[in-house]
N, C-alpha and C. Protein backbone atom coordinates (compact mmCIF):
# COMPACT_ATOMS: atom_id res chain seq x y z
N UNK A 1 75.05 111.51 99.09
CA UNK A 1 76.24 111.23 98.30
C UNK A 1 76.61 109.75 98.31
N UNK A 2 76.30 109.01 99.93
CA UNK A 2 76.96 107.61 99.72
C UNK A 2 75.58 106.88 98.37
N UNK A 3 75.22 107.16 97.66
CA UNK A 3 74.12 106.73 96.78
C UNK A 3 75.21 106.86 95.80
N UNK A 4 75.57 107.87 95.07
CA UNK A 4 76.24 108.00 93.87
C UNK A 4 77.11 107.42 94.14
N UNK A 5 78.13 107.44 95.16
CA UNK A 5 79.47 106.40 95.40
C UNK A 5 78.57 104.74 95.18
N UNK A 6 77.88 104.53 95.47
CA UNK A 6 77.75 103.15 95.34
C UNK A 6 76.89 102.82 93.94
N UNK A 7 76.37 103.79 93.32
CA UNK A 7 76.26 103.66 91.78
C UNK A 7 77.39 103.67 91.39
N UNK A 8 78.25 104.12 91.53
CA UNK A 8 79.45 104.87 90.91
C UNK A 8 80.02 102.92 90.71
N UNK A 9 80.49 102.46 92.02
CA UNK A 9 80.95 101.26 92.21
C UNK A 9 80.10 100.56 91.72
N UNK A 10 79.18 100.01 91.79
CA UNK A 10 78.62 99.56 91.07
C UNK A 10 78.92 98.82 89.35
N UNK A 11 78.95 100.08 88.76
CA UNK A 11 78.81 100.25 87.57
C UNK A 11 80.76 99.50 87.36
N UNK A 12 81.50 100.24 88.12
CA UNK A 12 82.83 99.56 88.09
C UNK A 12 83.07 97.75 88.55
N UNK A 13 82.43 97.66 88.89
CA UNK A 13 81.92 96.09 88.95
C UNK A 13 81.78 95.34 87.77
N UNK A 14 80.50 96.23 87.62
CA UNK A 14 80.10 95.25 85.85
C UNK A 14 81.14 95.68 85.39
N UNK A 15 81.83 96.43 84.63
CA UNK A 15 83.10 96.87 83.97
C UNK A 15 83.74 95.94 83.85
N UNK A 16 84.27 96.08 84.88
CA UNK A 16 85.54 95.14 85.51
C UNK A 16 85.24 93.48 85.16
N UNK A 17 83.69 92.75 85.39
CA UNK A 17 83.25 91.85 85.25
C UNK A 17 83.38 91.30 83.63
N UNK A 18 82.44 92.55 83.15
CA UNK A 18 82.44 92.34 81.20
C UNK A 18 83.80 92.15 80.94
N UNK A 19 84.95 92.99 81.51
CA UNK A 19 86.02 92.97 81.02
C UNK A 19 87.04 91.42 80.86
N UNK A 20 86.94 91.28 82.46
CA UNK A 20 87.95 89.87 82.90
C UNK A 20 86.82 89.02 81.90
N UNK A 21 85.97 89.01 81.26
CA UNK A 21 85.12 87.68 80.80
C UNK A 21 85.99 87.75 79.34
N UNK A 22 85.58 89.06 78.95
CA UNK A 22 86.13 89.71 77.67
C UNK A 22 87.77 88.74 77.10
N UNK A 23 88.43 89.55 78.55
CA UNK A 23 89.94 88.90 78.40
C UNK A 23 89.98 87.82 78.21
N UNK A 24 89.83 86.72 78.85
CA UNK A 24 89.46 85.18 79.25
C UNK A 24 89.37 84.61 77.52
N UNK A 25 88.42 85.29 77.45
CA UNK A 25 88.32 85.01 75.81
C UNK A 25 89.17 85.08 74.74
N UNK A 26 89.68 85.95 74.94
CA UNK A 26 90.74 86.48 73.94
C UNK A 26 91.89 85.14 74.20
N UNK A 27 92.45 85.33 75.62
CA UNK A 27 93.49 84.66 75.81
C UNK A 27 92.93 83.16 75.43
N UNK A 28 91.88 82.68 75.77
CA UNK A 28 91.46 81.58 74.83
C UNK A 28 91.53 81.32 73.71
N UNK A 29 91.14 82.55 72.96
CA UNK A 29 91.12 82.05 71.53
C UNK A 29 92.63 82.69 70.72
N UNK A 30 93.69 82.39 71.48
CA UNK A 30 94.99 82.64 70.76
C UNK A 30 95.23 84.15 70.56
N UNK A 31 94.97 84.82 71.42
CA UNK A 31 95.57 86.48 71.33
C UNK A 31 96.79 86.46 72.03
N UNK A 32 97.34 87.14 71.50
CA UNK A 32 99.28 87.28 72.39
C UNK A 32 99.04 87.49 73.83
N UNK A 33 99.30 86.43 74.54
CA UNK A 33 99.46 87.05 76.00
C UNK A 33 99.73 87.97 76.54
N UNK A 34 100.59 88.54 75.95
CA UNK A 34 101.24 90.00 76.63
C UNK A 34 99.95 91.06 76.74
N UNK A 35 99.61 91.04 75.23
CA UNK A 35 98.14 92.52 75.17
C UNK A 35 97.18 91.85 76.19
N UNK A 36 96.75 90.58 76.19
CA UNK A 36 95.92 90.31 77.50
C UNK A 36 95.98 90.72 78.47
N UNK A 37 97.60 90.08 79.53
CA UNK A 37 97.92 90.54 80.39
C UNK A 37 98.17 92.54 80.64
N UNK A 38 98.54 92.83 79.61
CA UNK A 38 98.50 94.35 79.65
C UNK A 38 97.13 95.27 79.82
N UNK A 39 96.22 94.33 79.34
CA UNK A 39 94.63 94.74 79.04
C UNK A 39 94.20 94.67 80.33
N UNK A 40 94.44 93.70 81.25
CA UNK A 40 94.38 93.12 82.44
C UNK A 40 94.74 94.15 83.59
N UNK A 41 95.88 94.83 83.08
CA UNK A 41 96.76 95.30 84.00
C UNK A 41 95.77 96.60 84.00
N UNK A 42 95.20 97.46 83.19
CA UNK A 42 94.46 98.23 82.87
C UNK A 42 93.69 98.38 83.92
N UNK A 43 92.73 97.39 83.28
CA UNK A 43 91.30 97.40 84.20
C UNK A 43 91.76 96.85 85.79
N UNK A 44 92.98 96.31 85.95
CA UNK A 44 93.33 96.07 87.24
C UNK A 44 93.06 97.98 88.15
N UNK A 45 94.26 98.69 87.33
CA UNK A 45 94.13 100.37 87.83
C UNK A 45 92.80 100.98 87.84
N UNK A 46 92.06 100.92 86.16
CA UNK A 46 90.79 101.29 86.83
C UNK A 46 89.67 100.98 88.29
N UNK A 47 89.90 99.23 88.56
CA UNK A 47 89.25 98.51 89.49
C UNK A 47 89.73 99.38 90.97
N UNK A 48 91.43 99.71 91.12
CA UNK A 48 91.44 100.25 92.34
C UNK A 48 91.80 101.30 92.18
N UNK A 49 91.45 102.01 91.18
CA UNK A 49 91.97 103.66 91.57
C UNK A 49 93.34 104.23 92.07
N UNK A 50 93.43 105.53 91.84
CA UNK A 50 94.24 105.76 92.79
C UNK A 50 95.30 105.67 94.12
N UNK A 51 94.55 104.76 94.49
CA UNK A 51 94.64 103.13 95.98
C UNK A 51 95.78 102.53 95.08
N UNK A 52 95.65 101.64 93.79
CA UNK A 52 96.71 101.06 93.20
C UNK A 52 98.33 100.91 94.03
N UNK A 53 98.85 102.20 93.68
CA UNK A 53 100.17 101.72 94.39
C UNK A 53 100.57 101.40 95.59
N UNK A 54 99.57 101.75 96.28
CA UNK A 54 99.43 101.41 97.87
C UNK A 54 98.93 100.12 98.11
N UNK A 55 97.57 99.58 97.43
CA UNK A 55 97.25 98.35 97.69
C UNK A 55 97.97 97.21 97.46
N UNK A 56 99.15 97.56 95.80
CA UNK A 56 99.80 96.32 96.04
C UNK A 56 100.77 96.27 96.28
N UNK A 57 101.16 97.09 97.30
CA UNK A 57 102.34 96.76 98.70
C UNK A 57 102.04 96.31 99.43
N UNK A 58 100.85 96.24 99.77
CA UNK A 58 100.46 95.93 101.52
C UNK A 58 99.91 93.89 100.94
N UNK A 59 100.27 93.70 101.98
CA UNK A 59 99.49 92.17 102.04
C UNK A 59 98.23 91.92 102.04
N UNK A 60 97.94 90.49 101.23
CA UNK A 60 96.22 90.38 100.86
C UNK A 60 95.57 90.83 101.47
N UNK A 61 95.49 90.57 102.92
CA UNK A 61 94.19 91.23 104.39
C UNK A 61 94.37 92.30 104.32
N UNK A 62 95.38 93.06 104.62
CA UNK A 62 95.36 94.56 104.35
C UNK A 62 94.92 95.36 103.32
N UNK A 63 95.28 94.87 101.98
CA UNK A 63 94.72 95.63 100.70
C UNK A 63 93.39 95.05 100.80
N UNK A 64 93.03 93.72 101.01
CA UNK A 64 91.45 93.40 101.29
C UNK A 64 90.72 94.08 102.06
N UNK A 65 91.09 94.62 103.19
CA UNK A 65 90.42 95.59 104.79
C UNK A 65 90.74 96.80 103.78
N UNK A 66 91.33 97.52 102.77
CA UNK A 66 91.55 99.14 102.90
C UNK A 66 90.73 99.28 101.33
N UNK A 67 90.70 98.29 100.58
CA UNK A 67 89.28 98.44 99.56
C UNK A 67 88.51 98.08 99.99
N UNK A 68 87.83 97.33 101.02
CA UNK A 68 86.96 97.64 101.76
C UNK A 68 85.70 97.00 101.23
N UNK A 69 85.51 96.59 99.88
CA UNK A 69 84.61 96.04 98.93
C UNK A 69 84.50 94.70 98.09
N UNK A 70 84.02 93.32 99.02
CA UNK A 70 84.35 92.12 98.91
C UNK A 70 84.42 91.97 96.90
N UNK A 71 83.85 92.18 96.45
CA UNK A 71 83.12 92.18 94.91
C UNK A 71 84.43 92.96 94.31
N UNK A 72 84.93 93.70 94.52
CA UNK A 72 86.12 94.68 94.02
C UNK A 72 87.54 93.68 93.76
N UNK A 73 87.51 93.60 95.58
CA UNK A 73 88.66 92.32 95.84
C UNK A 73 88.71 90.70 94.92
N UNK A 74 87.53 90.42 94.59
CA UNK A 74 87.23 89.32 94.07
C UNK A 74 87.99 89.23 92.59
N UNK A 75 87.58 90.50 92.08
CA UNK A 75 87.73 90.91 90.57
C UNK A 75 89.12 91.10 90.34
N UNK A 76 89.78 91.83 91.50
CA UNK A 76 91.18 92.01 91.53
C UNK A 76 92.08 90.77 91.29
N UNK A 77 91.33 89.38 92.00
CA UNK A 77 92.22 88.27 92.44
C UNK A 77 91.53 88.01 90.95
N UNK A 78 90.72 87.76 90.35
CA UNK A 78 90.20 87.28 89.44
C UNK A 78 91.23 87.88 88.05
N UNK A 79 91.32 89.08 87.89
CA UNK A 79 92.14 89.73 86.84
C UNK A 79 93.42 89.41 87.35
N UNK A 80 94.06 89.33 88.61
CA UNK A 80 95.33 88.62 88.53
C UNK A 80 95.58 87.09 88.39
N UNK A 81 94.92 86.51 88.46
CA UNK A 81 94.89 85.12 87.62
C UNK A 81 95.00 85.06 86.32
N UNK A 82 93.82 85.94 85.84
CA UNK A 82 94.39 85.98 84.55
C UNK A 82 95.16 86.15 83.78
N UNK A 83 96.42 87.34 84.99
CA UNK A 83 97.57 87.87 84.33
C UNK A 83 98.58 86.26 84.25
N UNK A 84 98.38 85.75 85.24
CA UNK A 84 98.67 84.75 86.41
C UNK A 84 98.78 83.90 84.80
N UNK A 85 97.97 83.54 84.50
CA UNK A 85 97.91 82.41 83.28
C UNK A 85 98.20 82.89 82.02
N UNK A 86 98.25 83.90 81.30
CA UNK A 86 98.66 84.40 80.30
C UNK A 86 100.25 84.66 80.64
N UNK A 87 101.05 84.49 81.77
CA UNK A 87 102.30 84.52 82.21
C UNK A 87 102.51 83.32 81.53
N UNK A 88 101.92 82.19 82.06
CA UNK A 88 102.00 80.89 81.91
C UNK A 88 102.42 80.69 80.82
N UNK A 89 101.32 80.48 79.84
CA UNK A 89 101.27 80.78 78.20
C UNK A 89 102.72 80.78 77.84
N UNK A 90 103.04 82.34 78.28
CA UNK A 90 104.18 82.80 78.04
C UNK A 90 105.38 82.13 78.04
N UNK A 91 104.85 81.16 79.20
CA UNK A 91 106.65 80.29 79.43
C UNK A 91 107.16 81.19 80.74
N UNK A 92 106.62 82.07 81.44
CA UNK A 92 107.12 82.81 82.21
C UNK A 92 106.61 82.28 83.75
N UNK A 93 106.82 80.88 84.35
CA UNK A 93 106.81 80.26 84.88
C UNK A 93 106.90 81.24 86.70
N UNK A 94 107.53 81.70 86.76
CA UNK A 94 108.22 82.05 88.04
C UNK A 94 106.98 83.40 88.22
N UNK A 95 106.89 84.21 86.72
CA UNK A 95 105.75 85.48 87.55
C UNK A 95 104.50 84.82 87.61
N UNK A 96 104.09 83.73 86.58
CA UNK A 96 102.84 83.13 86.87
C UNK A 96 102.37 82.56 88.11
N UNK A 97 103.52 82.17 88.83
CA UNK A 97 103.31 81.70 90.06
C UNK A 97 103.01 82.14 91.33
N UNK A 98 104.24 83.46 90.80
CA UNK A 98 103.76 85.07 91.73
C UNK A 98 102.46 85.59 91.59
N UNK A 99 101.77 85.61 90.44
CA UNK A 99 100.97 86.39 90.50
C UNK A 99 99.61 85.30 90.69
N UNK A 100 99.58 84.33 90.59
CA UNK A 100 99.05 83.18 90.86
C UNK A 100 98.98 83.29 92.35
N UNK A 101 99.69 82.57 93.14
CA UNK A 101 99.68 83.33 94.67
C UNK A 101 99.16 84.36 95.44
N UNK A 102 99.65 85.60 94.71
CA UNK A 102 98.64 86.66 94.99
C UNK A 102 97.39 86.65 94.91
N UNK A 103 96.86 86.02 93.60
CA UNK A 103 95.17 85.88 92.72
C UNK A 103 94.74 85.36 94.29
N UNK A 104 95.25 84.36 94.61
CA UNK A 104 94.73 82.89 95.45
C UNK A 104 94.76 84.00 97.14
N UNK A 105 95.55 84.93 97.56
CA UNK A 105 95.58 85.04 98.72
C UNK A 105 94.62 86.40 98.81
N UNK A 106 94.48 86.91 98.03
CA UNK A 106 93.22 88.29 97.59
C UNK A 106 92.21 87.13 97.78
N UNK A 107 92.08 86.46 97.11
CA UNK A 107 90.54 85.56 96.96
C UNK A 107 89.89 85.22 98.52
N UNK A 108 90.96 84.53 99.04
CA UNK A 108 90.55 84.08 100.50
C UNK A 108 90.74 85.49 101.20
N UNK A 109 91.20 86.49 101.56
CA UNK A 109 91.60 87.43 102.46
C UNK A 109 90.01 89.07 101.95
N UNK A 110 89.53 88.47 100.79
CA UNK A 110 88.13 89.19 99.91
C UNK A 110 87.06 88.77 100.47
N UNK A 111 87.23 87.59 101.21
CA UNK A 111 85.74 87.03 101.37
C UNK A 111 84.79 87.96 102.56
N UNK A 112 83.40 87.81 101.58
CA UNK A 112 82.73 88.66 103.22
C UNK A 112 82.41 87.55 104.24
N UNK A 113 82.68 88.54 105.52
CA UNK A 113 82.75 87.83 106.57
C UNK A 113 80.86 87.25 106.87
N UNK A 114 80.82 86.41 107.63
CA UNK A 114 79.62 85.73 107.95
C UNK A 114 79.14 86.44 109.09
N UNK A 115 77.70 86.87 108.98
CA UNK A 115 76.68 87.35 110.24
C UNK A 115 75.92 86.49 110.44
């Protein structure tokens, strides 16, 4: 079974990957921030499942240690940047910063550790 779980993830990787590239784009080429960030917010839930409301209570190391999956975490901080900057856009200064912060403390608290 741990085979299909890690196809399974896998495949939610690239997803998640095509997607944040996808977004990036859009919000580049003049799409309303909001559907970005909302698009964002999406594939944010698909990326953690069920976990969602739990992970983003707990602090970066913690939601980093309980997904458990450096590549997952990465994508997470990665799609909240993006929300992070399409805030921006917005003029919405204060959540961009929040969620900017977060992007930045997932990123460092994601990393795999060194053997």
């Amino acid at each position: 079974m741990p085979a299909a779980r890690d196809d399974y993830l896998l495949r939610l990787i690239q997803e998640a990957a095509v997607a944040l590239r996808r977004f990036r784009s859009r919000l580049g080429g003049g799409e309303a921030p909001d559907d970005v960030s909302r698009d964002a917010s999406v594939a944010i839930g698909t990326l953690l499942g069920p976990q969602r409301p739990l992970l983003e209570r707990l602090d970066g190391w913690s939601a980093a240690n309980l997904l458990g999956d450096p590549e997952r975490v990465h994508l997470w901080s990665e799609l909240l940047q993006l929300q992070s900057d399409a805030e921006r856009v917005s003029g919405r200064i204060t959540n961009a910063d929040a969620l900017g912060a977060r992007s930045a403390e997932l990123a460092k608290c994601g990393k795999p550790l060194a053997s």
